[in-house]
PDB file of N, CA and C in Angstrom:
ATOM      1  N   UNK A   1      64.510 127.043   5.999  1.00  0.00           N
ATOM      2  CA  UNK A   1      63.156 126.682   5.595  1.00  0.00           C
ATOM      3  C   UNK A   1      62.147 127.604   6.269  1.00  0.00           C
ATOM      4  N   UNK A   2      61.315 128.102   5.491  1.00  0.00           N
ATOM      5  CA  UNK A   2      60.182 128.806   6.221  1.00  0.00           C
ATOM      6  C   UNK A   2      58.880 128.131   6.777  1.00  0.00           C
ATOM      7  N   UNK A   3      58.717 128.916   7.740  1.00  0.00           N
ATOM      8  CA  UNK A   3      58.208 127.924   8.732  1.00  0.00           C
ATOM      9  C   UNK A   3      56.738 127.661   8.557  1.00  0.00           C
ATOM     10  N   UNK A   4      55.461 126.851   8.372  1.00  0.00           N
ATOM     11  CA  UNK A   4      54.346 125.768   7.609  1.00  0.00           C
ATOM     12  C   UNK A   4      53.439 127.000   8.735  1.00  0.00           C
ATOM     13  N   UNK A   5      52.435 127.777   8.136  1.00  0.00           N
ATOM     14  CA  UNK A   5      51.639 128.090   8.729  1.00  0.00           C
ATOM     15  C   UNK A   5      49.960 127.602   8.189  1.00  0.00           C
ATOM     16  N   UNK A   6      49.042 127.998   9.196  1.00  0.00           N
ATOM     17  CA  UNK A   6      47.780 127.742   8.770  1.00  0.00           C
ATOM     18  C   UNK A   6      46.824 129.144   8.912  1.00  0.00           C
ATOM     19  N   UNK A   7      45.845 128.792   8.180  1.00  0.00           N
ATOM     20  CA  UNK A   7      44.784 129.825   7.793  1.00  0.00           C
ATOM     21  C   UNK A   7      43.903 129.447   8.666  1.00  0.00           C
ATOM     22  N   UNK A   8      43.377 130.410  10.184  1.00  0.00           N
ATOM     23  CA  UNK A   8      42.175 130.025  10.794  1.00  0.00           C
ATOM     24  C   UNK A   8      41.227 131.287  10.762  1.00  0.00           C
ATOM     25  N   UNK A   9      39.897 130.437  10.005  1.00  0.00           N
ATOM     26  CA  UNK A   9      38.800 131.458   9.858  1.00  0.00           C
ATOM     27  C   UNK A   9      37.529 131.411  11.008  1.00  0.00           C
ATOM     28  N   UNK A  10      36.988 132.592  11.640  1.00  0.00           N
ATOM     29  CA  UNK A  10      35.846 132.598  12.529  1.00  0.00           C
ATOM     30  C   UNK A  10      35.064 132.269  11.851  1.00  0.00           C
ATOM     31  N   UNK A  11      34.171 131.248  11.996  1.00  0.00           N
ATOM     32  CA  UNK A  11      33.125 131.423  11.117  1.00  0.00           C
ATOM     33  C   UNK A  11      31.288 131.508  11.977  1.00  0.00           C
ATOM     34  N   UNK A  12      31.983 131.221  13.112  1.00  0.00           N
ATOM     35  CA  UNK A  12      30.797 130.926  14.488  1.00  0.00           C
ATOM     36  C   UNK A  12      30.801 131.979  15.770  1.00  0.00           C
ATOM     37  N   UNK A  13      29.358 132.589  16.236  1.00  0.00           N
ATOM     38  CA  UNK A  13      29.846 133.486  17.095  1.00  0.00           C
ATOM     39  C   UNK A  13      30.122 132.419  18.289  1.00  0.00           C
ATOM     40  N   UNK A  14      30.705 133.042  19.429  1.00  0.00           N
ATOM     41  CA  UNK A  14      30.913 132.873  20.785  1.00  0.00           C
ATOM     42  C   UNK A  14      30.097 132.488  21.364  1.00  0.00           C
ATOM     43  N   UNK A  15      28.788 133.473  21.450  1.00  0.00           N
ATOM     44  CA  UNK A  15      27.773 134.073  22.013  1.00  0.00           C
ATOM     45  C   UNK A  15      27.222 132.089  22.986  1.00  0.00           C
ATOM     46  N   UNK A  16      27.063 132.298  24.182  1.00  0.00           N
ATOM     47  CA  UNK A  16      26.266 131.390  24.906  1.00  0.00           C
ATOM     48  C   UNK A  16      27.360 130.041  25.133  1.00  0.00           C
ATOM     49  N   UNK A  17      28.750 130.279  24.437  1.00  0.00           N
ATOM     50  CA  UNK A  17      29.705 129.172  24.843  1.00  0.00           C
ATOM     51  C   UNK A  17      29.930 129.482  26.018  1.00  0.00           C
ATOM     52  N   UNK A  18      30.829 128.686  26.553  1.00  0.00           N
ATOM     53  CA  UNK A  18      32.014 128.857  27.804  1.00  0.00           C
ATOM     54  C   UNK A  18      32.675 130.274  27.746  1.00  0.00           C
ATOM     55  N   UNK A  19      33.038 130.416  28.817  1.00  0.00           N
ATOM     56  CA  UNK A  19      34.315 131.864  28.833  1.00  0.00           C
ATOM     57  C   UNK A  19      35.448 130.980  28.219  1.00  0.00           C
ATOM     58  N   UNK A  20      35.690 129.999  28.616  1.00  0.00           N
ATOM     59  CA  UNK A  20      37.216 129.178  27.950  1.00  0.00           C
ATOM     60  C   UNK A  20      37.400 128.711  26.835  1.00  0.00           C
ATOM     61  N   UNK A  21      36.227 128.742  25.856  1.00  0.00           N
ATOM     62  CA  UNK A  21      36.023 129.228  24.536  1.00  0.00           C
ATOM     63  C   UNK A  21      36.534 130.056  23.752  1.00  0.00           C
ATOM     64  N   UNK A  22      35.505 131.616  24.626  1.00  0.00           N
ATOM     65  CA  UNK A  22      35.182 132.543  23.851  1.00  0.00           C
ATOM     66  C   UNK A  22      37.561 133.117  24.245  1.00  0.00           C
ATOM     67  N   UNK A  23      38.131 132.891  25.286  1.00  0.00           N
ATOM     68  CA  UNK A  23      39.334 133.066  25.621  1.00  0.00           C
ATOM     69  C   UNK A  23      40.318 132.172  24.717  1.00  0.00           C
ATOM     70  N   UNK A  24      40.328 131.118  24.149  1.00  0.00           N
ATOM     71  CA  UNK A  24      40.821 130.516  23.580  1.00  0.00           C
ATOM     72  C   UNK A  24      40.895 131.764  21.922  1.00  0.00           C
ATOM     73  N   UNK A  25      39.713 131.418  21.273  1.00  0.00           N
ATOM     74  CA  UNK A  25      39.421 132.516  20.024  1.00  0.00           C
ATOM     75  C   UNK A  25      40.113 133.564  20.158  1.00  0.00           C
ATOM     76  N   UNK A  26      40.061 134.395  21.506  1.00  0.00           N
ATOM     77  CA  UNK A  26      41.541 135.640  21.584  1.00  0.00           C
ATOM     78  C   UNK A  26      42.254 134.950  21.444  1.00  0.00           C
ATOM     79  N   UNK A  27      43.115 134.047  22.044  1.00  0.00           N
ATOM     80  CA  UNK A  27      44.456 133.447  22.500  1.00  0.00           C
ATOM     81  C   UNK A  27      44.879 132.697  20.582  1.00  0.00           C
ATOM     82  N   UNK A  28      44.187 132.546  19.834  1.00  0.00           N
ATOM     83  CA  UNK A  28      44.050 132.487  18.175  1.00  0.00           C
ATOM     84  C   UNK A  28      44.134 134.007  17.202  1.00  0.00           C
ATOM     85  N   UNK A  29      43.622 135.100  18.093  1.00  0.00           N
ATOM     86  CA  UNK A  29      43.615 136.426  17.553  1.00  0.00           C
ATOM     87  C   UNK A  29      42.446 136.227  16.705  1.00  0.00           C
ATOM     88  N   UNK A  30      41.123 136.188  17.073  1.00  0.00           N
ATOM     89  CA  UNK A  30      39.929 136.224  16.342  1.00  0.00           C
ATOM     90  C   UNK A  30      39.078 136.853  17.749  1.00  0.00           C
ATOM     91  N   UNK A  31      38.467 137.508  17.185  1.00  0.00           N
ATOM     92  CA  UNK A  31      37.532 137.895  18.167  1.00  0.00           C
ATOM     93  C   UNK A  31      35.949 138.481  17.493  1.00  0.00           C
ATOM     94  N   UNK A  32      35.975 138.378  16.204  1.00  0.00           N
ATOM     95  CA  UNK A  32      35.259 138.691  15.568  1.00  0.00           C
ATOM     96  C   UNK A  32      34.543 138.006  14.022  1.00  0.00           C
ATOM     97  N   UNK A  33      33.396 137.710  13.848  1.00  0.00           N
ATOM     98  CA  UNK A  33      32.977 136.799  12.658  1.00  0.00           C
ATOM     99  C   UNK A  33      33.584 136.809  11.329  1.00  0.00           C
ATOM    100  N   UNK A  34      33.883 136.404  10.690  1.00  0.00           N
ATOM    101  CA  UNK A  34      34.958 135.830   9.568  1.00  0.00           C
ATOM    102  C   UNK A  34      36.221 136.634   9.688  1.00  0.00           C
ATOM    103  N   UNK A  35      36.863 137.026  10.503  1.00  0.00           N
ATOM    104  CA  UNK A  35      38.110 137.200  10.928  1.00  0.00           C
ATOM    105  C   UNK A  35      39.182 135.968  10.243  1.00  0.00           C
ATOM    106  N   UNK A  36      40.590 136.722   9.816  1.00  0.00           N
ATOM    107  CA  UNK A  36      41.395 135.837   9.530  1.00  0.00           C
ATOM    108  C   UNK A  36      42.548 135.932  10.423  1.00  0.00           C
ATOM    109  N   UNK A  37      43.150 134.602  10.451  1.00  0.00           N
ATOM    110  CA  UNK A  37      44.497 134.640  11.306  1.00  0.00           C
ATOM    111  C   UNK A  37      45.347 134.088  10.434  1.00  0.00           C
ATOM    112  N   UNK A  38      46.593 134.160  10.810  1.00  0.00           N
ATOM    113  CA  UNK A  38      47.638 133.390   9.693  1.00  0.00           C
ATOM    114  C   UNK A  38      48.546 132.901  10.844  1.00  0.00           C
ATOM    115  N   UNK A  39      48.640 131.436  11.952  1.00  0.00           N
ATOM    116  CA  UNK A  39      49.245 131.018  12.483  1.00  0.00           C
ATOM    117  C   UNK A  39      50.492 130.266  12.336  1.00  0.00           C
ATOM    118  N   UNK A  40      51.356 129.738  12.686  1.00  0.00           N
ATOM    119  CA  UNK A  40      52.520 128.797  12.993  1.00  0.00           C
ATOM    120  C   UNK A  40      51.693 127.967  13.419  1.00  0.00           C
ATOM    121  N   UNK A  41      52.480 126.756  12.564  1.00  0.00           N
ATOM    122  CA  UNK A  41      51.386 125.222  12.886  1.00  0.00           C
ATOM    123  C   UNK A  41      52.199 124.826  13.668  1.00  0.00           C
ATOM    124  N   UNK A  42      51.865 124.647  14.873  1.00  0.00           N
ATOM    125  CA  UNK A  42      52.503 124.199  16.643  1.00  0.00           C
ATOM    126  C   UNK A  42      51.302 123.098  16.928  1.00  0.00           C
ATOM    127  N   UNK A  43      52.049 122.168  17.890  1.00  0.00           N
ATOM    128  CA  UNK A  43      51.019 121.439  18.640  1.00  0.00           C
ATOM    129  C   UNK A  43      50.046 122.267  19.309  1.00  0.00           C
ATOM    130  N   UNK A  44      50.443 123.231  19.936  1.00  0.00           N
ATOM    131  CA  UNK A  44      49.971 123.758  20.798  1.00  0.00           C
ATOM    132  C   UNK A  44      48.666 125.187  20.481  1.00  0.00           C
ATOM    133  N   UNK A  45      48.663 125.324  19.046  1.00  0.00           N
ATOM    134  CA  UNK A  45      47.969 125.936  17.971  1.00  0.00           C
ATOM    135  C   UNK A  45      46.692 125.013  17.745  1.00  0.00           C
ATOM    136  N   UNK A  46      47.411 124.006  17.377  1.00  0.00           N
ATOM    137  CA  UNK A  46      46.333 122.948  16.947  1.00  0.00           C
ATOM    138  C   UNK A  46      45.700 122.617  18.015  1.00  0.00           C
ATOM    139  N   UNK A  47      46.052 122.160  18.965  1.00  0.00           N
ATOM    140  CA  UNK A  47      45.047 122.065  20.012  1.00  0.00           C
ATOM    141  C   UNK A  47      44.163 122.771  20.457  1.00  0.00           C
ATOM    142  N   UNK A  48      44.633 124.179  20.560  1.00  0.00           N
ATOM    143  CA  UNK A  48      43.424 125.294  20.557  1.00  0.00           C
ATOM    144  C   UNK A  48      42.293 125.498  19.526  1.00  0.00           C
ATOM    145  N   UNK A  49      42.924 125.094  18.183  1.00  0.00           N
ATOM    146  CA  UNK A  49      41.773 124.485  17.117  1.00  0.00           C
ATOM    147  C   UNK A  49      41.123 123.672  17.652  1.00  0.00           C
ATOM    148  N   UNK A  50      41.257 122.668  18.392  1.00  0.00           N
ATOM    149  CA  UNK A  50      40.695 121.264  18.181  1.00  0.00           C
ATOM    150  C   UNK A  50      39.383 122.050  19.336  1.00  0.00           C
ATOM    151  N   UNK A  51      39.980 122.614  20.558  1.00  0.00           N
ATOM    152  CA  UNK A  51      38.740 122.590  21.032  1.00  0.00           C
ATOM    153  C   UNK A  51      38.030 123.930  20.869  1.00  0.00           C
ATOM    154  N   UNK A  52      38.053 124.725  19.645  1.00  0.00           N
ATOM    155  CA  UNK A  52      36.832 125.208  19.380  1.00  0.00           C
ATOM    156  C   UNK A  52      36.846 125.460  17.595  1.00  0.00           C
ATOM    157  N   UNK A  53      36.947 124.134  17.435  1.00  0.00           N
ATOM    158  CA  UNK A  53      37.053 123.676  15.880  1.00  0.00           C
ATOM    159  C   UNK A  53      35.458 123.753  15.395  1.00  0.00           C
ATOM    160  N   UNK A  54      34.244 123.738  16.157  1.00  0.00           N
ATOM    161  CA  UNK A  54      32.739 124.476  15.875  1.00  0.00           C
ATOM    162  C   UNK A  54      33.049 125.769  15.682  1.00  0.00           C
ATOM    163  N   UNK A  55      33.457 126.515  15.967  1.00  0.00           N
ATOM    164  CA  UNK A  55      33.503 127.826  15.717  1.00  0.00           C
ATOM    165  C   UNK A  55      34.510 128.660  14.528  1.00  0.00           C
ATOM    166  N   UNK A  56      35.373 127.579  14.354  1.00  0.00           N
ATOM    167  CA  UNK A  56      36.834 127.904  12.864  1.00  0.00           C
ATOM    168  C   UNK A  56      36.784 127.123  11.938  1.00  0.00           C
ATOM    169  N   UNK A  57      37.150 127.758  10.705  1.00  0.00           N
ATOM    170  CA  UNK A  57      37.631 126.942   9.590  1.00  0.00           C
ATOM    171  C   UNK A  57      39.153 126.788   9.437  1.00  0.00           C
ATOM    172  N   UNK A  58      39.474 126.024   9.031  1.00  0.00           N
ATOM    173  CA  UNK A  58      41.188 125.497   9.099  1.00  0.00           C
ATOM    174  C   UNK A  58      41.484 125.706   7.850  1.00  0.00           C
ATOM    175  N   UNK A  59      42.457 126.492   7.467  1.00  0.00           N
ATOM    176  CA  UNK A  59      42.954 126.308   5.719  1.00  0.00           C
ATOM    177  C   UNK A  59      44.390 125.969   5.946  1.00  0.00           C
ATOM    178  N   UNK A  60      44.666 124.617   5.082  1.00  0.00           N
ATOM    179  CA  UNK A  60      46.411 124.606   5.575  1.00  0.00           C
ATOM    180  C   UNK A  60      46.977 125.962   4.486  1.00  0.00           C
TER     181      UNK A  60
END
């Protein structure tokens, strides 16, 4: 079976968040405004969504 990924889009700058924010968004591979990623849906993915889910769009 191939493995369930998700679509995460930048859609928010950084600018004036936390450093543990703007480090998370690398640690996603976005570092830049409407940037796309194509992740593995992990707990541990999603959680990094969750806390800077102001700043991404989620496409399953």
């Amino acid at each position: 079976m191939a493995k369930k990924t998700i679509k995460v889009t930048q859609i928010a700058s950084p600018i004036g968040k936390p450093k543990d924010q703007r480090a998370t968004l690398i640690g996603l591979g976005l570092n830049k405004m409407h940037k796309v990623s194509e992740l593995e849906d992990t707990p541990a993915i999603r959680g990094m969504i969750k806390k800077v889910q102001h700043l991404v769009k989620v496409e399953e």
